[in-house]
Protein backbone atom coordinates (compact mmCIF):
# COMPACT_ATOMS: atom_id res chain seq x y z
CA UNK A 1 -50.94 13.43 -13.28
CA UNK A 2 -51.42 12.45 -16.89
CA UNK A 3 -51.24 8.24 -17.88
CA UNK A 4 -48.25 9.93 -20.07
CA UNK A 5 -47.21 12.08 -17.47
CA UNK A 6 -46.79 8.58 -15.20
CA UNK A 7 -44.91 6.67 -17.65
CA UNK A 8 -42.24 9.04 -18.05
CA UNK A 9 -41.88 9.31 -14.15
CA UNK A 10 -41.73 5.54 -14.06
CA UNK A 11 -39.18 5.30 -17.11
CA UNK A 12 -36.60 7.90 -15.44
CA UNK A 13 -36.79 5.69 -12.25
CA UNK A 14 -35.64 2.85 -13.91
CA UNK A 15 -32.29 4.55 -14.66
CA UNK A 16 -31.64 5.67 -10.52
CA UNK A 17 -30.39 3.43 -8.26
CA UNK A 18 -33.32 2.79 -6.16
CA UNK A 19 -31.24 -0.72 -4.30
CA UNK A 20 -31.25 1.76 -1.10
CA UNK A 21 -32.93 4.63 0.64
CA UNK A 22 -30.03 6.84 1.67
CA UNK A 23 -31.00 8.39 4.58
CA UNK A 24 -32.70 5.31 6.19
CA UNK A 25 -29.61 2.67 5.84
CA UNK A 26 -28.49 1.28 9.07
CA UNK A 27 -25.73 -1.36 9.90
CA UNK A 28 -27.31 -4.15 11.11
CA UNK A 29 -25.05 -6.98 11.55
CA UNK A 30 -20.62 -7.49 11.38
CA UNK A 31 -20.22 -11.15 10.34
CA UNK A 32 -15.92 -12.19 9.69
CA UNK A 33 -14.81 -15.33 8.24
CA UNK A 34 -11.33 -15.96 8.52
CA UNK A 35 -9.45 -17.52 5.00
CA UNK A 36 -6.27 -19.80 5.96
CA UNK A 37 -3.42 -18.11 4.08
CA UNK A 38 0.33 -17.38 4.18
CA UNK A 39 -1.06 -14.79 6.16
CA UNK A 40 -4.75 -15.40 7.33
CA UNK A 41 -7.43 -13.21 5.99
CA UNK A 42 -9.95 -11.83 8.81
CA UNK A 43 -12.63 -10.93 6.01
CA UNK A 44 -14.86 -8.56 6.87
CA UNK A 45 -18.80 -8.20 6.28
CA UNK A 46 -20.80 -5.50 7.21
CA UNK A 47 -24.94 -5.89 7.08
CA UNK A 48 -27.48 -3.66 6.68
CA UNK A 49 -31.48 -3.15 6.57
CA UNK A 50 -31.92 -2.72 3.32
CA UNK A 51 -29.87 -5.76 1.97
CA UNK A 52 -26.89 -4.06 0.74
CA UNK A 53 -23.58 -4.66 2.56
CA UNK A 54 -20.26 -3.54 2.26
CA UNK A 55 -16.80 -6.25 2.50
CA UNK A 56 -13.24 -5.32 4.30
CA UNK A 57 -10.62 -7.35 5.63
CA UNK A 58 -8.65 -7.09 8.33
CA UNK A 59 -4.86 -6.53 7.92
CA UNK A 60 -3.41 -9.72 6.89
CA UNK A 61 -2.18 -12.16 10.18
CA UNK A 62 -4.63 -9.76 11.97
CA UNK A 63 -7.29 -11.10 14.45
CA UNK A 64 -11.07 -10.87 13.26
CA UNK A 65 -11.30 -9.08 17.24
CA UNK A 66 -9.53 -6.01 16.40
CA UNK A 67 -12.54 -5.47 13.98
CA UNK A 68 -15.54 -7.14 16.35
CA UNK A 69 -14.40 -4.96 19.07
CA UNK A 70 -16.35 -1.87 17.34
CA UNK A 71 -19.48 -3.59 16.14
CA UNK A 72 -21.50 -2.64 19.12
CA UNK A 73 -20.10 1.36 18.17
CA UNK A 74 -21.44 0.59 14.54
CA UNK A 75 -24.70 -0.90 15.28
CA UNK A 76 -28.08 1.46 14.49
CA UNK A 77 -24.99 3.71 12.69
CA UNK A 78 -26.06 4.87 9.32
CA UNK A 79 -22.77 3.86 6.99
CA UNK A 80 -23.08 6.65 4.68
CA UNK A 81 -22.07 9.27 8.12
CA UNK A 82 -17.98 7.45 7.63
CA UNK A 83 -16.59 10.32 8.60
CA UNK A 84 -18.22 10.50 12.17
CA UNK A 85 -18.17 6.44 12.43
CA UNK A 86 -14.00 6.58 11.33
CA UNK A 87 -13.27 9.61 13.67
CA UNK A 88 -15.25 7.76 16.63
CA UNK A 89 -13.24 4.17 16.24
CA UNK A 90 -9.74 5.65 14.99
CA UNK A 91 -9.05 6.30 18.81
CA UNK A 92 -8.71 2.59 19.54
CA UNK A 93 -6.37 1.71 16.86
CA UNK A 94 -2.43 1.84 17.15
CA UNK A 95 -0.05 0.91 14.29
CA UNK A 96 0.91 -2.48 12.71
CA UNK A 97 -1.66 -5.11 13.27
CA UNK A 98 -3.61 -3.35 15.74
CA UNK A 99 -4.66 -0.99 12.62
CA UNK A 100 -6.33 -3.41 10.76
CA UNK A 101 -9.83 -3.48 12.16
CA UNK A 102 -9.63 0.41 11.97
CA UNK A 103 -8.56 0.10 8.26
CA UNK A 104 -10.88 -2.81 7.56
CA UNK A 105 -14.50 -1.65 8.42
CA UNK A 106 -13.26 1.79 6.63
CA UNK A 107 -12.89 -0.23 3.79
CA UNK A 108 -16.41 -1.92 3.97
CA UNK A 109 -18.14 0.98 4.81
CA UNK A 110 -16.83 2.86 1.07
CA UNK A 111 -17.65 -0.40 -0.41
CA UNK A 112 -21.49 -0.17 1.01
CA UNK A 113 -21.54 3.80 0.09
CA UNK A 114 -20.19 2.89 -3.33
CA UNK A 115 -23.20 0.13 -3.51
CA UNK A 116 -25.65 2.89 -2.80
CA UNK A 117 -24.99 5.45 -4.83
CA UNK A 118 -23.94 3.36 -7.80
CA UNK A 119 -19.98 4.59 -8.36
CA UNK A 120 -16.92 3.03 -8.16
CA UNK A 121 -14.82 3.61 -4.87
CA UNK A 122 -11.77 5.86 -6.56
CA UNK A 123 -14.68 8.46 -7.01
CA UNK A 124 -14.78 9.26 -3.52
CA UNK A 125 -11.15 9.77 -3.32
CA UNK A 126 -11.15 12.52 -5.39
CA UNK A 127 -11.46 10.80 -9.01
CA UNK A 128 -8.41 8.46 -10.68
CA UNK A 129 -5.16 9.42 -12.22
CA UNK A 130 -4.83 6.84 -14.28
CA UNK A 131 -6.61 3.60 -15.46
CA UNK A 132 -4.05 0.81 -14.80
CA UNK A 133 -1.89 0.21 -11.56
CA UNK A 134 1.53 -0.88 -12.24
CA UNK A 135 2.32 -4.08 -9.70
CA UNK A 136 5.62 -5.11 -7.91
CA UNK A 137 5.82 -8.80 -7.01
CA UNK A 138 7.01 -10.09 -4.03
CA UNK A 139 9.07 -13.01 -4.45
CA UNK A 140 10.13 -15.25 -1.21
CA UNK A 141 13.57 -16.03 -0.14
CA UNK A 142 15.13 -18.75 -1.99
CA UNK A 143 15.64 -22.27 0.22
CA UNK A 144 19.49 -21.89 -0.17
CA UNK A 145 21.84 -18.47 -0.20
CA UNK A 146 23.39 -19.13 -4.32
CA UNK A 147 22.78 -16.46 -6.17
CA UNK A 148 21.50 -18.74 -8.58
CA UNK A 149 18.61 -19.66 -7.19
CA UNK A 150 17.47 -16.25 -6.14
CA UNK A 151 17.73 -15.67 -10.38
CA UNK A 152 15.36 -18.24 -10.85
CA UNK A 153 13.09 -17.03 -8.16
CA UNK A 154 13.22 -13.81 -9.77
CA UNK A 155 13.28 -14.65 -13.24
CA UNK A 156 10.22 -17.03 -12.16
CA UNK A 157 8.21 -13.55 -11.31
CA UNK A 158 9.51 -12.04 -14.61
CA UNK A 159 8.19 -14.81 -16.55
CA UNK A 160 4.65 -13.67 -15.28
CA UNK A 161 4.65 -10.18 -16.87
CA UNK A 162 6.10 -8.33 -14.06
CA UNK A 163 8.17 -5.30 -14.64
CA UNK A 164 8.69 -4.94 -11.01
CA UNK A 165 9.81 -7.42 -8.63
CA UNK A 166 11.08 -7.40 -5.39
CA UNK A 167 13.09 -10.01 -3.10
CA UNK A 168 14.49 -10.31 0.36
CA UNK A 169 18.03 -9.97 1.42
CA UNK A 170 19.45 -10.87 4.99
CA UNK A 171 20.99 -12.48 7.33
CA UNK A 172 19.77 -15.89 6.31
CA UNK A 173 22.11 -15.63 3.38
CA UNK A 174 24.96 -15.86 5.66
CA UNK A 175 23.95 -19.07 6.82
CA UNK A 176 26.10 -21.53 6.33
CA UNK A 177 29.14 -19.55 4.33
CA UNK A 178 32.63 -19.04 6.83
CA UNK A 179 33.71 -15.52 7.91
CA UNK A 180 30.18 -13.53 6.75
CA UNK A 181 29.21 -13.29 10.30
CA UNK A 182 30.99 -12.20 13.48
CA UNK A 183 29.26 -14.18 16.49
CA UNK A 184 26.07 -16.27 16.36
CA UNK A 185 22.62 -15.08 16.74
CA UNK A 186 19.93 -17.36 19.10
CA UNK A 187 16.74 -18.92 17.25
CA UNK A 188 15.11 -16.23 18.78
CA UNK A 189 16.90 -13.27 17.19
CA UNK A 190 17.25 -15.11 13.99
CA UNK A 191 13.46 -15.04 13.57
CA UNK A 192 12.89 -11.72 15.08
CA UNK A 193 15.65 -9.32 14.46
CA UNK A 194 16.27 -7.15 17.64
CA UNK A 195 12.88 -5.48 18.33
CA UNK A 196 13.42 -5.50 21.73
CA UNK A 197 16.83 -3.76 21.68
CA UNK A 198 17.99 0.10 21.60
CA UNK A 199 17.44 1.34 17.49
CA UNK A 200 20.45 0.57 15.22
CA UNK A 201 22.23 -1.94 17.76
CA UNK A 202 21.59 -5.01 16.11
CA UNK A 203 21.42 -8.23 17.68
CA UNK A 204 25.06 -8.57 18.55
CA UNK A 205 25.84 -10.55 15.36
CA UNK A 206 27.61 -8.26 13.17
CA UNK A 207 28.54 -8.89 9.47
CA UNK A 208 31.75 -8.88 8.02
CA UNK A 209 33.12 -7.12 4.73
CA UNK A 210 32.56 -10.75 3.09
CA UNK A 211 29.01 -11.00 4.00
CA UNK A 212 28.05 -7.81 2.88
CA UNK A 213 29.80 -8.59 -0.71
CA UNK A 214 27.82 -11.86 -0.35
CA UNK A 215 24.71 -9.81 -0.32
CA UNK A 216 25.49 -7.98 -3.00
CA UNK A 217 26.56 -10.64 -5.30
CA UNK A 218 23.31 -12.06 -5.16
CA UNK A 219 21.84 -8.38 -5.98
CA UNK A 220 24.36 -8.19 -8.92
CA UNK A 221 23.27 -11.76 -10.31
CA UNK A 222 19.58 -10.78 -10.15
CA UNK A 223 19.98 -7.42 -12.36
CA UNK A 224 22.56 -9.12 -14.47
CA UNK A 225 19.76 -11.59 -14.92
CA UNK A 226 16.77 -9.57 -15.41
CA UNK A 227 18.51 -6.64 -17.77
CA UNK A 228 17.82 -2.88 -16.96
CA UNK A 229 14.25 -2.32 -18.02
CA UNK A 230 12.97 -4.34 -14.63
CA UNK A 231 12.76 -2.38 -11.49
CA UNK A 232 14.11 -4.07 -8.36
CA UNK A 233 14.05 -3.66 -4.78
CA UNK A 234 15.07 -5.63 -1.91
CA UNK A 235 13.11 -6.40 1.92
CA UNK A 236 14.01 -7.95 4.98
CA UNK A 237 17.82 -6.46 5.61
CA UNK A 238 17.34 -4.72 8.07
CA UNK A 239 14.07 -4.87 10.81
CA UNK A 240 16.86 -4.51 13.40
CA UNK A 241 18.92 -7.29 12.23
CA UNK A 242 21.83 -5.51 11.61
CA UNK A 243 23.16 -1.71 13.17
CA UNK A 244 22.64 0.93 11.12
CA UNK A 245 26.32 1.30 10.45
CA UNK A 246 26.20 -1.76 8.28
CA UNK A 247 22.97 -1.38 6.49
CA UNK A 248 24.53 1.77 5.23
CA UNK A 249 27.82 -0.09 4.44
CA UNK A 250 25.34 -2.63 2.48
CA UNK A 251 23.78 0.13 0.37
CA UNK A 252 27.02 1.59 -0.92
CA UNK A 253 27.80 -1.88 -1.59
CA UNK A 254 24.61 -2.32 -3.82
CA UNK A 255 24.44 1.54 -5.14
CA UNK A 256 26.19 0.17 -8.71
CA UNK A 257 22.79 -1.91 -9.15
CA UNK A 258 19.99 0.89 -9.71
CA UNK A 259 17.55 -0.44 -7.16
CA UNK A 260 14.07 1.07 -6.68
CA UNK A 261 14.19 0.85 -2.95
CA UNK A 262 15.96 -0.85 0.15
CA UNK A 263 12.93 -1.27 2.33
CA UNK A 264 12.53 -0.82 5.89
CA UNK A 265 16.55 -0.54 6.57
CA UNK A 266 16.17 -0.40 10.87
CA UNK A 267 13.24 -0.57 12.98
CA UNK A 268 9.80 0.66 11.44
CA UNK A 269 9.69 3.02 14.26
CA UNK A 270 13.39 4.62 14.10
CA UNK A 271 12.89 8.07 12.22
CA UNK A 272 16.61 8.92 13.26
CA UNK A 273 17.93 5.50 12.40
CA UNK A 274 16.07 6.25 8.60
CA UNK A 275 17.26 9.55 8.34
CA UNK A 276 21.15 8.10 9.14
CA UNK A 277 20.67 6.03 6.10
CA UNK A 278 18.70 7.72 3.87
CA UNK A 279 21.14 10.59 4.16
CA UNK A 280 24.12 8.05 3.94
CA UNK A 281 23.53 6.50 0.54
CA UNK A 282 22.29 6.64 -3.16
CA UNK A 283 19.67 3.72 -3.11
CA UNK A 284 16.45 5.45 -2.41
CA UNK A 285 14.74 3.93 1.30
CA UNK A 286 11.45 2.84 1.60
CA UNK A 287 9.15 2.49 4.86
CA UNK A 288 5.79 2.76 6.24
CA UNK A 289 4.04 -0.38 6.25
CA UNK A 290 3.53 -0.46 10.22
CA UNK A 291 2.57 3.11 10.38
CA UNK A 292 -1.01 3.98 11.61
CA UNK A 293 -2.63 7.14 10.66
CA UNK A 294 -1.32 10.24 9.20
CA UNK A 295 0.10 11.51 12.42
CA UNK A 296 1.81 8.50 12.62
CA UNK A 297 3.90 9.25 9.04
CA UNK A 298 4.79 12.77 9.85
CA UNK A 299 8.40 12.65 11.71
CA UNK A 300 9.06 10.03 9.02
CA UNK A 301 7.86 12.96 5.96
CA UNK A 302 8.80 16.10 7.64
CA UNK A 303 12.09 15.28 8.53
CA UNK A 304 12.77 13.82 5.60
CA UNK A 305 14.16 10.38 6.98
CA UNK A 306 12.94 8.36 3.62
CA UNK A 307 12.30 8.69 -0.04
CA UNK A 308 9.35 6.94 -0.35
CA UNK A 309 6.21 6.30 1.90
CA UNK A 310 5.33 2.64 1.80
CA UNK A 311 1.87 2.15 3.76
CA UNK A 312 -0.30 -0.80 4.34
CA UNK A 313 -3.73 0.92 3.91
CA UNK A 314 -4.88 -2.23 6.43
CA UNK A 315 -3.18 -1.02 9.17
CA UNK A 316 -2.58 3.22 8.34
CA UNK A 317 -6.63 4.07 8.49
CA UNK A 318 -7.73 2.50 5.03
CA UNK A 319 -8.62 3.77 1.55
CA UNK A 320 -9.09 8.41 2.28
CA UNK A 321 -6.23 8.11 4.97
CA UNK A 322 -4.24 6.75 2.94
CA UNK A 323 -4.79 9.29 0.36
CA UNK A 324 -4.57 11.62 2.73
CA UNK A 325 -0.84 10.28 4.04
CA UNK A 326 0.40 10.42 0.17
CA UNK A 327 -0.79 13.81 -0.35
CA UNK A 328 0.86 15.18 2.50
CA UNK A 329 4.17 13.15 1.79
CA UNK A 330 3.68 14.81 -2.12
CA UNK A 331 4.03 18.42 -0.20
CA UNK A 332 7.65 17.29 0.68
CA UNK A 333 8.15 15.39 -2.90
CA UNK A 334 8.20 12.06 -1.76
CA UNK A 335 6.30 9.75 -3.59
CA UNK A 336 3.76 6.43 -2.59
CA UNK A 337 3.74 2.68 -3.29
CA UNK A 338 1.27 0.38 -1.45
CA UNK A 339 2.66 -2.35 0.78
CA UNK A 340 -0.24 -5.08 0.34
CA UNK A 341 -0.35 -8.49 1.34
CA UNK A 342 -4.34 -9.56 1.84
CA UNK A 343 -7.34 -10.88 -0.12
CA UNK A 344 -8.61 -9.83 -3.33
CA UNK A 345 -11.22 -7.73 -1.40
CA UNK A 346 -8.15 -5.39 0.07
CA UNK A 347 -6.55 -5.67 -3.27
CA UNK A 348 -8.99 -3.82 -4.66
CA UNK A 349 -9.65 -1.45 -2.25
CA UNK A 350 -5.38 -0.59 -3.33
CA UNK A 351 -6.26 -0.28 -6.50
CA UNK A 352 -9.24 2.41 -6.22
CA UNK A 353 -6.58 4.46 -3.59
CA UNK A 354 -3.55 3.86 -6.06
CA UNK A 355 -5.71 5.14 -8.91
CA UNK A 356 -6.51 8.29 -6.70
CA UNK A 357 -2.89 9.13 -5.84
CA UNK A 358 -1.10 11.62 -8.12
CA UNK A 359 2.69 10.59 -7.18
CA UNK A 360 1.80 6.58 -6.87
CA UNK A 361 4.94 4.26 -7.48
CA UNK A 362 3.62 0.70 -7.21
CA UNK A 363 1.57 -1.71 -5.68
CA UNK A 364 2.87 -5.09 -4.24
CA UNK A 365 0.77 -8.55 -4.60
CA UNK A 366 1.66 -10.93 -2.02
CA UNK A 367 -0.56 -13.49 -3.27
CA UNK A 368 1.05 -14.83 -6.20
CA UNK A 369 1.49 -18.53 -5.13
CA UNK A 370 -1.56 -18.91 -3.83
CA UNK A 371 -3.85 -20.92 -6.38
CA UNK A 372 -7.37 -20.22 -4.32
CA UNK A 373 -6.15 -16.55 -3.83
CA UNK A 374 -8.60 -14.93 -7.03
CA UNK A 375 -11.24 -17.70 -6.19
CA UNK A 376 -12.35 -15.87 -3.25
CA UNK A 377 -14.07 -13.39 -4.62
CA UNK A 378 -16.37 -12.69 -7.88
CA UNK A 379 -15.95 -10.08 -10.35
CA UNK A 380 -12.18 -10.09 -10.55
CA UNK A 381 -11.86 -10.70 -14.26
CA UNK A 382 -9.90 -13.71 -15.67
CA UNK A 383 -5.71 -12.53 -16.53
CA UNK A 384 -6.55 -9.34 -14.83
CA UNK A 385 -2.82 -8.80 -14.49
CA UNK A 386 -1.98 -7.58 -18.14
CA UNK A 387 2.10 -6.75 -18.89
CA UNK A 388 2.20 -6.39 -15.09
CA UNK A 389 -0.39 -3.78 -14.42
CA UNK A 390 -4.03 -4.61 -13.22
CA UNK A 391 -7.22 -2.41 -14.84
CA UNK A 392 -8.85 0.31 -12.59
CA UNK A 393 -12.81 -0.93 -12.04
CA UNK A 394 -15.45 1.17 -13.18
CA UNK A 395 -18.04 -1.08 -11.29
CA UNK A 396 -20.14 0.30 -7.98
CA UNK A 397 -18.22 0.24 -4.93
CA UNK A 398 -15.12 -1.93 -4.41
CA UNK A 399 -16.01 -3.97 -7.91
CA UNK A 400 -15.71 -7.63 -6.44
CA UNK A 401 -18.46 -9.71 -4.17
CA UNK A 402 -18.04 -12.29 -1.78
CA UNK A 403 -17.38 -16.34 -3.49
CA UNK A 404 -18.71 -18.23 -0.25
CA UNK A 405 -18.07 -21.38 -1.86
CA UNK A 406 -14.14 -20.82 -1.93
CA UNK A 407 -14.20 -18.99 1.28
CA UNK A 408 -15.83 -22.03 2.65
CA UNK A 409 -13.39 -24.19 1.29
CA UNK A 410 -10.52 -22.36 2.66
CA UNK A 411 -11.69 -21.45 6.40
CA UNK A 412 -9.08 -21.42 9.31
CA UNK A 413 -10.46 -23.59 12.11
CA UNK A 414 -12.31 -22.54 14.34
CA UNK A 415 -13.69 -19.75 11.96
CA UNK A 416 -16.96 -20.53 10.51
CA UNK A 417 -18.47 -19.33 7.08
CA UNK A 418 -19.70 -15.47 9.06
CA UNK A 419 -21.37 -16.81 11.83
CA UNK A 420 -23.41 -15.05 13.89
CA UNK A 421 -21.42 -12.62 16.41
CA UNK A 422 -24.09 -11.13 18.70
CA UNK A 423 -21.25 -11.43 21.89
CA UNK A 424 -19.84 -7.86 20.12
CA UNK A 425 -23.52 -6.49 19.96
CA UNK A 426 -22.97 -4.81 23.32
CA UNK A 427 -20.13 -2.37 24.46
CA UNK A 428 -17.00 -4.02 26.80
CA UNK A 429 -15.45 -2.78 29.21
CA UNK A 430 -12.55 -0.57 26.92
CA UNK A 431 -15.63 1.23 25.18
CA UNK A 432 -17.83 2.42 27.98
CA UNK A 433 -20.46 4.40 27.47
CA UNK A 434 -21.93 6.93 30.07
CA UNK A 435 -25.14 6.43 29.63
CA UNK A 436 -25.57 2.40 29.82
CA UNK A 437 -24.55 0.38 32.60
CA UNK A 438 -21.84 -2.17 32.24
CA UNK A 439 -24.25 -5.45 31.69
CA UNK A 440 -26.14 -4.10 29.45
């Protein structure tokens, strides 16, 4: 070969990506550090022999185990194969929490192929839809039931650019105001709805015809205060705190107010109890955020028993099952908004799926009060929420890096800064494996 011959090779190498050999890459190492939050952050990083890694997070108030448990199934794996490596581990998850460490290392492992190849996560989903993501905040309760104060809490989020906010409604604004409630709930139920009783029973507290106006004056206060162009919805109603009988008597009640959603109305798990309600009244019901996998959604899409799927893509399989779920809930024309309430490292993993999803709603942001919240990561530019939608990244994998400084900084004790974790190199007793013997 030619000296001119060789400097043209050489030239058209500098423009590939030669940061990894493909079909050599094996995972190496799963460190976690855990980030003290409203809800703690297992975050997730996943090592490799050629330097590049890819980050993931648990599902937020998840335990760094349910991802550790699968690091001796990952070791020696090449990352790229994520369709073998998800189809092996997505037999140990189940839904709600126990989905995150399922959801999480998916997550990391796009991020690392992303890395490699040099494209932005949203590629492998199919390409995007669109180049912003519209946001919904969540706002918190108020500390007192007036309807004034849940306006301010609410006008607070409008003041940041939202265009859609949502707030919770309950029981809790009963407390304290004569003849809302008939009978008195424990501590217990009062902090866990009735989770452990028969679908649409309730906890034995029921609410009166002056508690559910109560409710809705609050509702009516809020859109009187915001004005028509902001979409609302409302939370925390129903998780079994009330029979189904009366969350349907509170959505006729609320009907006049053009809300986006009631979410989860009975128990995540109650596909009759949603269909009873859905079926019942003209404010559109939301669910999904507990629900792991697609087969997990389909009672809920097939039988029609909401009007809009509402995973957490920590807990239903991560970024291409989630895609999958809203695809399949787009055969029966229901759309998708993204329940979300991690780091900036799942955040962004929402983003690349919501940009991939043709009949996307919304995505929420739980971490709005949280001033360290867009410290722990690089790359997320500054004001990235613009007139309440955030930018689509063009950048190689998820688009953000690791800030071990503020991670540091905001550790939950005992967690240290990814320590080592070679007790997970080797399989327990749940993941046997025929041919090694059980102390090895």
């Amino acid at each position: 070969m030619s000296e001119q011959q060789n400097d043209f090779v050489e030239r058209a190498l500098d423009k590939v990506n030669t940061f990894s050999s493909p079909s050599q890459l094996k995972i190496t190492d799963m460190r976690i550090a855990v980030v003290a939050s409203n809800y703690d952050y297992p975050i997730i990083r996943l090592d490799t022999n050629q330097g590049v890694y890819g980050i993931g997070e648990v599902r937020d108030a998840g335990h760094k185990e349910n991802a550790l448990q699968f690091k001796s199934r990952l070791l020696g794996q090449n990352p790229l194969n994520i369709d073998m490596i998800f189809r092996d581990i997505r037999r140990f998850g189940n839904p709600g929490r126990e989905g995150g460490g399922v959801s999480g290392l998916e997550i990391a492992l796009w991020d690392l192929i992303g890395k490699v190849y040099g494209v932005p996560c949203w590629q492998f989903l199919g390409g995007k839809y669109r180049d912003k993501v519209r946001l919904y905040a969540d706002t918190p309760a108020a500390r007192d039931a007036r309807p004034e104060s849940y306006v301010e809490r609410v006008m607070g989020r409008k003041k940041l650019g939202l265009t859609f906010i949502k707030f919770d409604i309950g029981m809790h604004l009963l407390e304290g105001i004569p003849d809302t409630r008939i009978g008195r709930p424990t501590q217990h139920e009062y902090h866990t709805g009735s989770w452990h009783n028969a679908p649409g029973t309730g906890t034995g507290v029921h609410v009166t015809d002056k508690g559910i106006a109560r409710m809705a004056e609050v509702v009516a206060a809020v859109r009187q205060a915001v004005g028509w162009e902001t979409s609302l919805c409302i939370d925390h109603f129903g998780h079994g705190m009330m029979t189904t009988k009366e969350v349907i008597k509170l959505g006729r009640a609320l009907e006049p107010y053009g809300l986006a959603w009631m979410e989860d109305p009975v128990q995540w798990w109650d596909v009759a109890g949603h269909k009873e309600v859905r079926d019942a009244v003209n404010v559109p019901i939301a669910a999904g955020e507990e629900w792991y996998l697609l087969d997990g959604c389909r009672p809920f899409i097939e039988q029609r028993a909401i009007d809009i799927i509402h995973p957490d893509l920590l807990t239903s399989g991560g970024m291409a099952e989630t895609k999958r779920i809203a695809d399949y809930a787009e055969r029966y024309g229901i759309p998708t908004a993204l329940h979300f309430a991690g780091s900036p490292i799942a955040f962004m993993a929402n983003l690349h799926t919501a940009a991939a999803i043709p009949s996307f709603v919304a995505l929420e942001h739980h971490g709005l009060d949280l001033p360290f919240w867009e410290s722990l990561v690089t790359g997320l530019p500054q004001n990235y929420i613009e007139d309440g939608y955030v930018s689509v990244p063009d950048k190689p994998g998820l688009g953000v890096d690791l800030n071990y400084d503020a991670i540091k900084e905001n550790l939950r004790p005992p967690s240290g800064l990814f320590e080592e974790t070679s007790y997970w190199d080797t399989p327990k007793l749940a993941f046997w494996q025929p041919d090694k013997r059980w102390d090895q």
